[in-house]
Each structure stands twice: as structure tokens, then as C-alpha cells.
C-alpha atoms as a PDB file:
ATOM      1  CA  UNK A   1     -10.461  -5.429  -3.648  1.00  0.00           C
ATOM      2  CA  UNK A   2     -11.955  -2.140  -3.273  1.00  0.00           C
ATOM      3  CA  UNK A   3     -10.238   0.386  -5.530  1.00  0.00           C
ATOM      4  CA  UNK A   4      -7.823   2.537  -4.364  1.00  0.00           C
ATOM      5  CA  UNK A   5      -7.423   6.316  -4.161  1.00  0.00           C
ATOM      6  CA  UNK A   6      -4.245   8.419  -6.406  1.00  0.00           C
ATOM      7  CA  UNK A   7      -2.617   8.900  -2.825  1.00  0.00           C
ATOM      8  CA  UNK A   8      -2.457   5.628  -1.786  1.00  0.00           C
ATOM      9  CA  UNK A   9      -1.311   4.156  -4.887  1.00  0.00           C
ATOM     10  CA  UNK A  10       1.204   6.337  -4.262  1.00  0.00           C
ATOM     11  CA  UNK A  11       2.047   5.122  -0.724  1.00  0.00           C
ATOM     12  CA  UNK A  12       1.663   1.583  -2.383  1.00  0.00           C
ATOM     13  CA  UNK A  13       4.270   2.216  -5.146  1.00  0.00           C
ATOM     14  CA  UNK A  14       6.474   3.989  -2.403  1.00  0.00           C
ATOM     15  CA  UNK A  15       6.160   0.998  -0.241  1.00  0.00           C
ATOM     16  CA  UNK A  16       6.804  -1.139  -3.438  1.00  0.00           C
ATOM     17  CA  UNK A  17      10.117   0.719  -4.149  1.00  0.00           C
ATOM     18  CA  UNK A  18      11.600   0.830  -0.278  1.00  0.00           C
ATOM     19  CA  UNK A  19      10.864  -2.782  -0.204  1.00  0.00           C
ATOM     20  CA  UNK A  20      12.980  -3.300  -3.646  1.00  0.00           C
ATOM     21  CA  UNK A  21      15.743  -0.552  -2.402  1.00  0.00           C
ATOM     22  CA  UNK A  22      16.536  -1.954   1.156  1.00  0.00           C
ATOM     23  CA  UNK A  23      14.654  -5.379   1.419  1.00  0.00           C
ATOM     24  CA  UNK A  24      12.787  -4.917   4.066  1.00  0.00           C
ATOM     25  CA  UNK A  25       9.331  -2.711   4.836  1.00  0.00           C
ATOM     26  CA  UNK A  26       9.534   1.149   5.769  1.00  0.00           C
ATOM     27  CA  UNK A  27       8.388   2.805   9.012  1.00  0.00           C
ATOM     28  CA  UNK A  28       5.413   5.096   8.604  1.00  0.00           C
ATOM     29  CA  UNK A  29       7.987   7.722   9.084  1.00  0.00           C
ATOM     30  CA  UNK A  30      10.014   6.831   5.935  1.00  0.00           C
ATOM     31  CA  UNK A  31       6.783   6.749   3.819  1.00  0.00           C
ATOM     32  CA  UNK A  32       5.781   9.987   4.910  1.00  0.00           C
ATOM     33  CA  UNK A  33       9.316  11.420   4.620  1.00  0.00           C
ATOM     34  CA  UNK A  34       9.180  10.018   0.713  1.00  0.00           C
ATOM     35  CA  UNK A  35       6.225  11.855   0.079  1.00  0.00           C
ATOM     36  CA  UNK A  36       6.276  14.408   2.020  1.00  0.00           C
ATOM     37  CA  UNK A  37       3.735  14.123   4.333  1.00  0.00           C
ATOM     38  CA  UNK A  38       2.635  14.121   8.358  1.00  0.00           C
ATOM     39  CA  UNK A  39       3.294  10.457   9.713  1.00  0.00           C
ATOM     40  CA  UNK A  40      -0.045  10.418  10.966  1.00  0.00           C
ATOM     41  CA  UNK A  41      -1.456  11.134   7.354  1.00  0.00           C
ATOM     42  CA  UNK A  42       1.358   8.113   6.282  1.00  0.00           C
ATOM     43  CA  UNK A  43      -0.251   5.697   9.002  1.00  0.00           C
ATOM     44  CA  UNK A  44      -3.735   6.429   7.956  1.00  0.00           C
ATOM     45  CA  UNK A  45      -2.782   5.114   4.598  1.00  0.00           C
ATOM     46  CA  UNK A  46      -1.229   1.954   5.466  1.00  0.00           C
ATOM     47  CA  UNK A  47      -3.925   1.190   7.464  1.00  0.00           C
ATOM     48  CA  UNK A  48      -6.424   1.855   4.496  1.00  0.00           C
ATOM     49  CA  UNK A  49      -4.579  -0.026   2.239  1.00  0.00           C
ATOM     50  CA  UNK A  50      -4.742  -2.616   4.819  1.00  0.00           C
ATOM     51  CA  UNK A  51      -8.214  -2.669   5.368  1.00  0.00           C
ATOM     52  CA  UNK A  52      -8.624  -2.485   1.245  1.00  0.00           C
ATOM     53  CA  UNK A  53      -6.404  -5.958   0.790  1.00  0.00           C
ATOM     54  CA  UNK A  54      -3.342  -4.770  -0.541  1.00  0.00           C
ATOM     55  CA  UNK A  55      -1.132  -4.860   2.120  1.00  0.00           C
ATOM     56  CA  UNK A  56      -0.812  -6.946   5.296  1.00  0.00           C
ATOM     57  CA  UNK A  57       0.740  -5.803   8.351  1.00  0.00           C
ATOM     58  CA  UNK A  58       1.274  -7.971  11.882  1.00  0.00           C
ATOM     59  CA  UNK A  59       0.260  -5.584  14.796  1.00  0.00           C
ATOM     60  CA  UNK A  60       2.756  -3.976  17.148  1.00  0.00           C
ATOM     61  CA  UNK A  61       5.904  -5.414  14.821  1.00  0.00           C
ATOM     62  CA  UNK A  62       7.440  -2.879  12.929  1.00  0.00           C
ATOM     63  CA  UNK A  63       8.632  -3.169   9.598  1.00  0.00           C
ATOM     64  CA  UNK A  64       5.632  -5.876   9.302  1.00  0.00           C
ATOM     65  CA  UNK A  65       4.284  -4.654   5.732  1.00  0.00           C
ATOM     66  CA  UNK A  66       4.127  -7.225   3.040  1.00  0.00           C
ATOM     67  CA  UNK A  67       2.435  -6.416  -0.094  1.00  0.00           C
ATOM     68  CA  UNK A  68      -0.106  -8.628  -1.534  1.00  0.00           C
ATOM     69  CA  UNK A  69      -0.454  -9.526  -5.281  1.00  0.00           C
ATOM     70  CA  UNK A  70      -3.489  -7.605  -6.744  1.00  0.00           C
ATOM     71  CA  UNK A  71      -7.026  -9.548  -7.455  1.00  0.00           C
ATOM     72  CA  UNK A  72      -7.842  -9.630 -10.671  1.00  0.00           C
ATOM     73  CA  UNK A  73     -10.728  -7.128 -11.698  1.00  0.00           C
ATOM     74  CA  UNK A  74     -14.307  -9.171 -11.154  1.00  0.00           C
ATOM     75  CA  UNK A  75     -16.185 -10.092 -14.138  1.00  0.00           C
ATOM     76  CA  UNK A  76     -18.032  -6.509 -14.286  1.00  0.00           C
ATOM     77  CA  UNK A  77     -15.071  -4.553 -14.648  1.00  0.00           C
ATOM     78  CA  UNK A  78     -13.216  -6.537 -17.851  1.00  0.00           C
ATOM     79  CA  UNK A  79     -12.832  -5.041 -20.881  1.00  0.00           C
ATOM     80  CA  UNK A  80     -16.031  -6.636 -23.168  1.00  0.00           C
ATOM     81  CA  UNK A  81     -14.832  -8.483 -25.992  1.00  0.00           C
ATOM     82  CA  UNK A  82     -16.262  -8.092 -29.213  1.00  0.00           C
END
């Protein structure tokens, strides 16, 4: 998975905690209401993280998000034993 930016960890870890509050997935409304930005800027998020592999969403359902458990880090990025 390609890495992923400060902001949308944060949308990530916001989607994380909605999901663990209220058991279901939040609207791009709610996640931009949690961190206080424009829904469009929320949207453009989720669909990054989307495209990056850490979420999956089914189109024109709302509430669709699922998050998906994190690849492990490929063989270049592992701490080097020694």
C-alpha cells in the first residue's frame, strides 16, 4: 500500500473511531464535521484512501466504508536486523 499522508491518517483514525462509537461507517459529512473540514475536502480523502487500499467503499451506498487491515511493510522497508 502506498503510504499515506498526516491528513488522511487522520480521516483513517476518525473513520476508525466512528466505526467503534456507533457501529456503522460515517457520511463524508460527519468526517468533515470531526475534523473540521469542507465535505468536499472529506470526500477527496476517502476516495484517496480508497484508491491507496485502506478502505473499501461500494458506490452509490452510503455508509459503505469498511476499513481494511494494513499490509505489512515490503521487504525494503523492515527494520535490518543485525
Amino acid at each position: 500500500m502506498t503510504p499515506l499522508t498526516d491528513r488522511q491518517k487522520d480521516v483513517l483514525d476518525a473513520i476508525q473511531a466512528f466505526i467503534a462509537a456507533h457501529g456503522y461507517a460515517p457520511t463524508s459529512q460527519e468526517i468533515a464535521d470531526q475534523l473540521g473540514m469542507a465535505k468536499a475536502a472529506a470526500h477527496g480523502h476517502v476516495r484517496a484512501l480508497e484508491a491507496k487500499g485502506a478502505i473499501r467503499r461500494a458506490a452509490g451506498r452510503a455508509r459503505s466504508i469498511v476499513v481494511l487491515p494494513l499490509s505489512p511493510p515490503a521487504a525494503s522497508e523492515e527494520p535490518s536486523q543485525c
